[in-house]
C-alpha atoms as a PDB file:
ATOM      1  CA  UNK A   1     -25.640 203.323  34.975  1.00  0.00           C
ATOM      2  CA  UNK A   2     -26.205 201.505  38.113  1.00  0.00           C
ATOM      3  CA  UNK A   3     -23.887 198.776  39.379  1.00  0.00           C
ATOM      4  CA  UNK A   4     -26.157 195.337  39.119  1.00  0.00           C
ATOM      5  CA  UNK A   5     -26.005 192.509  41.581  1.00  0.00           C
ATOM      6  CA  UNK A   6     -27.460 189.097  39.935  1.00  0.00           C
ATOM      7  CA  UNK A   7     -29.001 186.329  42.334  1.00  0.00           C
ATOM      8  CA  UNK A   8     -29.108 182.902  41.560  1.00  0.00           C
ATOM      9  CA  UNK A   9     -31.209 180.248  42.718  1.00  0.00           C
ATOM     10  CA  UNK A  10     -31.351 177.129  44.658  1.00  0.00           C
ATOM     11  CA  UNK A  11     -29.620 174.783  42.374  1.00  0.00           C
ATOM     12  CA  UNK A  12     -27.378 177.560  40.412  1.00  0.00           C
ATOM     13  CA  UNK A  13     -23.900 179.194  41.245  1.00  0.00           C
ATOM     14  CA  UNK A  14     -22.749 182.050  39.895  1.00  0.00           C
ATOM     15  CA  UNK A  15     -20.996 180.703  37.489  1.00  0.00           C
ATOM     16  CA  UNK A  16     -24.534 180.467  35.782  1.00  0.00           C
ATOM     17  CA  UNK A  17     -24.677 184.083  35.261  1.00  0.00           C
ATOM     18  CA  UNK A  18     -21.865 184.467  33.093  1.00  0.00           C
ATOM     19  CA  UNK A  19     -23.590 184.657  29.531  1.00  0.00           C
ATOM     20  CA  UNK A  20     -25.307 187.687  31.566  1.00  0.00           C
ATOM     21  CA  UNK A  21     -23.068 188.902  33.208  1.00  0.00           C
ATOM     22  CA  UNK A  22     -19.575 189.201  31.015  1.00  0.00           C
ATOM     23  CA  UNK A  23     -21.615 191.005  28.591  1.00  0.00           C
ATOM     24  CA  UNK A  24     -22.431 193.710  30.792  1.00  0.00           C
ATOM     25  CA  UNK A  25     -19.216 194.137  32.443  1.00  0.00           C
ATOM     26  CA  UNK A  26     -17.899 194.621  28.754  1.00  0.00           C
ATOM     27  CA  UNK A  27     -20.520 197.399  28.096  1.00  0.00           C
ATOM     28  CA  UNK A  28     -18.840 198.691  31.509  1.00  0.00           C
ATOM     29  CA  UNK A  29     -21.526 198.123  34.103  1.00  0.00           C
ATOM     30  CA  UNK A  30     -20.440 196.893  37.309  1.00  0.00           C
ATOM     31  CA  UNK A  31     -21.627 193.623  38.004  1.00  0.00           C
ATOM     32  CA  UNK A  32     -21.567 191.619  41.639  1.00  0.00           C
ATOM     33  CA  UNK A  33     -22.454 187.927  41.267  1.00  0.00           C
ATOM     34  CA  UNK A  34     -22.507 186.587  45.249  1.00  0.00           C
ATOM     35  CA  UNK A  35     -22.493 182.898  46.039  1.00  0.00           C
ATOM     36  CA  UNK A  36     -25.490 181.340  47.962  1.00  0.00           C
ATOM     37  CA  UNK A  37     -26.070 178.083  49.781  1.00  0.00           C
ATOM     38  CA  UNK A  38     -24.678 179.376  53.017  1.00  0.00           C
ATOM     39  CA  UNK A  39     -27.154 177.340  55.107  1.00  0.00           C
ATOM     40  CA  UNK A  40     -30.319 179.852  55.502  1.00  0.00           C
ATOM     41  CA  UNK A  41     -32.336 182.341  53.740  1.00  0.00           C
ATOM     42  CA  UNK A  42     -31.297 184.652  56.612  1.00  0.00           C
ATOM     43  CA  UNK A  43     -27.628 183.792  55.325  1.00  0.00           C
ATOM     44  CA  UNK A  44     -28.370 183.758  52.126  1.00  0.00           C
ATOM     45  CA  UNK A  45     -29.739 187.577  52.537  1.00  0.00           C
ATOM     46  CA  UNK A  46     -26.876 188.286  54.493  1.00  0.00           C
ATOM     47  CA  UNK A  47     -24.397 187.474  51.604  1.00  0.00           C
ATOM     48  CA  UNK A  48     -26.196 189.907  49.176  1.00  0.00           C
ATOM     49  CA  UNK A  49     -26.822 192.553  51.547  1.00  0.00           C
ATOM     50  CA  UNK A  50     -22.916 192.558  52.171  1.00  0.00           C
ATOM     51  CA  UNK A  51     -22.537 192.872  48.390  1.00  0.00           C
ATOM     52  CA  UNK A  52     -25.082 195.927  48.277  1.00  0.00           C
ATOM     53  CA  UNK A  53     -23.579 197.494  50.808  1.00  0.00           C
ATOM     54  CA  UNK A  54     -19.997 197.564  48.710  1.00  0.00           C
ATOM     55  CA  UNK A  55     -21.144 199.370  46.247  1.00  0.00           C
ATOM     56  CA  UNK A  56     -20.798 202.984  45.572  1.00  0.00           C
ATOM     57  CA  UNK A  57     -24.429 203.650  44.802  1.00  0.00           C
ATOM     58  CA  UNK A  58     -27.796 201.755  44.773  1.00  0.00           C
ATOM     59  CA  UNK A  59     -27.557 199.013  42.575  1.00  0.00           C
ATOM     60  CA  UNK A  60     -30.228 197.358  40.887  1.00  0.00           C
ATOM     61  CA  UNK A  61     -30.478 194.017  42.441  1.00  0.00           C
ATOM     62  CA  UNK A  62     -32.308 191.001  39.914  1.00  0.00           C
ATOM     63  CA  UNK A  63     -33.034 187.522  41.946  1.00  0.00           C
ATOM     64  CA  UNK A  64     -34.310 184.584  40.128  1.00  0.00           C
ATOM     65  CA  UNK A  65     -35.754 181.595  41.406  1.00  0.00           C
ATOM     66  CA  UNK A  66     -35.013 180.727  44.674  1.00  0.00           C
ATOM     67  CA  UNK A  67     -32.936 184.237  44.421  1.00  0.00           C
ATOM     68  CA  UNK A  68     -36.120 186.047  44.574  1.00  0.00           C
ATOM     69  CA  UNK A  69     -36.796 185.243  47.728  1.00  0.00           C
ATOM     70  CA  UNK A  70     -33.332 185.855  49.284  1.00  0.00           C
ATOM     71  CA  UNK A  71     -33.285 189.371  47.642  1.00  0.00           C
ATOM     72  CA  UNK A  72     -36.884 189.953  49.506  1.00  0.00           C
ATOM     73  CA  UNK A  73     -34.843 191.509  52.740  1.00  0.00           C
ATOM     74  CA  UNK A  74     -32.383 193.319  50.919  1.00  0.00           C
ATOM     75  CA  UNK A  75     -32.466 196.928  52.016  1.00  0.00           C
ATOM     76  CA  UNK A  76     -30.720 199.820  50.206  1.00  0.00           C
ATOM     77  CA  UNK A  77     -31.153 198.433  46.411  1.00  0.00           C
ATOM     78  CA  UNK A  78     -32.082 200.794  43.783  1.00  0.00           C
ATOM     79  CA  UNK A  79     -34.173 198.417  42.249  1.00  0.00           C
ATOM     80  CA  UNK A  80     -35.511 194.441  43.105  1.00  0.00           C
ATOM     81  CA  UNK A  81     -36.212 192.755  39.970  1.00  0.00           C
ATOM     82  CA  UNK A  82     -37.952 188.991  40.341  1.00  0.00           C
ATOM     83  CA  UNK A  83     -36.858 187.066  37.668  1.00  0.00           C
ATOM     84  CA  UNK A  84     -38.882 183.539  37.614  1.00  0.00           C
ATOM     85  CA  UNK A  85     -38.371 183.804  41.010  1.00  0.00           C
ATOM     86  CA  UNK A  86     -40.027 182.706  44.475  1.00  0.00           C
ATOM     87  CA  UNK A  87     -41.243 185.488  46.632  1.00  0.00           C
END
């Protein structure tokens, strides 16, 4: 099972994720929730990318909202998934 980084959007934080997220790790998936709001979609992007790049293998990477467009110029994902989410 892939690893699974989760994107929030413009007005979320992480934290947001956890009903998602805590549920998965307990099923034993690695899951990599990174914070946003670092000033600019290019920094934004930046933040995730970093994330992508710690992992092992290709994760799947889900963006919603505003997430959907940082997640746009992410490059070595698995998988994008748009959830809601601005492209």
């Amino acid at each position: 099972m892939p690893a699974v980084v989760l994107v929030h959007g413009l007005y979320h934080r992480p934290e947001h994720f956890g009903r998602v997220a805590e549920p998965m790790r307990t099923a034993g998936i690695e899951v990599v929730v990174p914070e946003l709001h670092r000033g600019s979609l290019s920094a934004d992007t930046a933040a995730v990318q970093a994330a992508v790049d710690s992992l092992a293998e290709p994760p799947l990477v889900l963006g919603h909202s505003y997430g959907g467009s940082v997640i746009t110029g992410v490059r070595g994902a698995g998988q994008l998934v748009y959830l809601t989410a601005f492209v």
